[in-house]
C-alpha atoms as a PDB file:
ATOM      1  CA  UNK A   1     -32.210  21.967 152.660  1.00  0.00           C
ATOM      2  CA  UNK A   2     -31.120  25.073 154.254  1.00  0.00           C
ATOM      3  CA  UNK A   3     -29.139  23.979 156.560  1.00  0.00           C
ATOM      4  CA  UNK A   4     -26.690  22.701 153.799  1.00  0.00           C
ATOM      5  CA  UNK A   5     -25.882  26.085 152.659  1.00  0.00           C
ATOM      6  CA  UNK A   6     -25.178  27.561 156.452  1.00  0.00           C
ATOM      7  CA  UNK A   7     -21.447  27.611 157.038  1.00  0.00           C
ATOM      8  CA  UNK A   8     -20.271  25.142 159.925  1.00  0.00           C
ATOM      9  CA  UNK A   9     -16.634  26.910 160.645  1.00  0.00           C
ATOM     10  CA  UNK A  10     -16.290  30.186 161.767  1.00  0.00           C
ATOM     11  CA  UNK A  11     -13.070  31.997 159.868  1.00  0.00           C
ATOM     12  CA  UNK A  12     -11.032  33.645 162.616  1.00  0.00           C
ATOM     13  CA  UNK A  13      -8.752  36.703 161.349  1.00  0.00           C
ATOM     14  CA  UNK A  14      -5.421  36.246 163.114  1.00  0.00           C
ATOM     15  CA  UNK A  15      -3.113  38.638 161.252  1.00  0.00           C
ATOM     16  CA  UNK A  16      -3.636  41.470 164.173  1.00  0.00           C
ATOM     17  CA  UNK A  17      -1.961  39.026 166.990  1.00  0.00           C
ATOM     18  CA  UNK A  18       0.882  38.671 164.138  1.00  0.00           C
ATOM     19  CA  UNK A  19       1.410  42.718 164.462  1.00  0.00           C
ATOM     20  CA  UNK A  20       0.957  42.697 168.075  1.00  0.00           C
ATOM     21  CA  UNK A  21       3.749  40.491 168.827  1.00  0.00           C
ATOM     22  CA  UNK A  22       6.085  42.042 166.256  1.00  0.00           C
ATOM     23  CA  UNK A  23       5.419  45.350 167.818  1.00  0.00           C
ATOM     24  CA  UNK A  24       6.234  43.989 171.191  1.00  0.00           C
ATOM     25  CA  UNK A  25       9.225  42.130 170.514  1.00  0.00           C
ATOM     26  CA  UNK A  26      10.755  44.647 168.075  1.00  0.00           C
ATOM     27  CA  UNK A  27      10.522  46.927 170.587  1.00  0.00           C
ATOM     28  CA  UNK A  28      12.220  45.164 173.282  1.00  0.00           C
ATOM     29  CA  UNK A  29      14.593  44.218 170.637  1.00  0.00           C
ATOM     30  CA  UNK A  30      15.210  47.879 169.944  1.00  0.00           C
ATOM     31  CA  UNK A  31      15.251  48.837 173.235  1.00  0.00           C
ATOM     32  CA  UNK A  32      17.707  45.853 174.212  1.00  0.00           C
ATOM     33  CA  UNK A  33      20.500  46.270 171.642  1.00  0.00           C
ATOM     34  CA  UNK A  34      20.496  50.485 171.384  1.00  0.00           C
ATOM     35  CA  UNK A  35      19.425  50.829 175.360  1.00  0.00           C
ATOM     36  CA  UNK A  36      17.798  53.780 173.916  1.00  0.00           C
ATOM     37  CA  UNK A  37      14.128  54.950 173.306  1.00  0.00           C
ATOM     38  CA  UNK A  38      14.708  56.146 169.993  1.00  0.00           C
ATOM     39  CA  UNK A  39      15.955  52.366 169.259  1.00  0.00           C
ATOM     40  CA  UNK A  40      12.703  50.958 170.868  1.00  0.00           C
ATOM     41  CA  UNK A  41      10.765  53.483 168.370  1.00  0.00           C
ATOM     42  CA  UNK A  42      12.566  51.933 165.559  1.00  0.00           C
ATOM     43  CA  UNK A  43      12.712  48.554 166.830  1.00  0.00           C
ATOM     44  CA  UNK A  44       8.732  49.121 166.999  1.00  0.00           C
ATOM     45  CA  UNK A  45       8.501  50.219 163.776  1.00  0.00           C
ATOM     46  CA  UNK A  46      10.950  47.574 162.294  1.00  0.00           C
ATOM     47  CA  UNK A  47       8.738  44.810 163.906  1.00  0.00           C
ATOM     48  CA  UNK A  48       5.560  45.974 162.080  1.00  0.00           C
ATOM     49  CA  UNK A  49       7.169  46.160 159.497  1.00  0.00           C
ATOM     50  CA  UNK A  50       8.406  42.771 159.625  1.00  0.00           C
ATOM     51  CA  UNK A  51       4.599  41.628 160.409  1.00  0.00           C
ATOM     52  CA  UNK A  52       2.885  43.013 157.663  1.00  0.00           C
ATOM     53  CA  UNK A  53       5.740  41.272 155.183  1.00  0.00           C
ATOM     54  CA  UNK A  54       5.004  37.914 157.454  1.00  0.00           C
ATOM     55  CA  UNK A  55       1.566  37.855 156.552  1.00  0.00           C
ATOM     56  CA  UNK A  56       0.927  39.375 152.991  1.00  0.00           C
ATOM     57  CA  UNK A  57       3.728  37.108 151.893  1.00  0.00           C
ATOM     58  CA  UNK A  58       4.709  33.870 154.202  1.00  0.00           C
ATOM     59  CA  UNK A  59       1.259  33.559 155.573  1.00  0.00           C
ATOM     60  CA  UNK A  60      -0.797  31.274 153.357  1.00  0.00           C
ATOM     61  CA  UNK A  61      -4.331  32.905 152.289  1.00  0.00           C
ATOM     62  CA  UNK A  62      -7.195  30.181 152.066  1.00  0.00           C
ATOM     63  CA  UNK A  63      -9.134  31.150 149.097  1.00  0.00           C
ATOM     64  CA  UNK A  64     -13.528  30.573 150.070  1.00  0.00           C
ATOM     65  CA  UNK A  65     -15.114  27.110 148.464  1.00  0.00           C
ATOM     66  CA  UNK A  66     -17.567  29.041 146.592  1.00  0.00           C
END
């Protein structure tokens, strides 16, 4: 009976690749369109930004069985 009430999936938390790879690309981005390192900074920022809106709102939360 106890081995009913272990969990067989492990939940992964993926949300920090999500701001990794807006922080990277906005700040090529930045850096591409200004050619400037204070267009990379907001570029940066603009792609974390971006991120955290992508997965508080777009990203779907599963909700726990219990």
């Amino acid at each position: 009976m106890e081995n009913l009430s272990q969990e067989t999936g492990e939940v992964k938390n993926i949300k920090g690749y999500f701001f990794l790879v807006g922080a990277i690309l906005g700040l090529l981005l930045g850096l591409l369109v200004s050619e400037s390192f204070l267009g990379g900074v907001f570029g940066l920022v603009g792609g974390v930004i971006f991120a955290a809106v992508f997965t508080s709102v777009l990203l779907p939360h599963k909700e726990h069985d219990r």
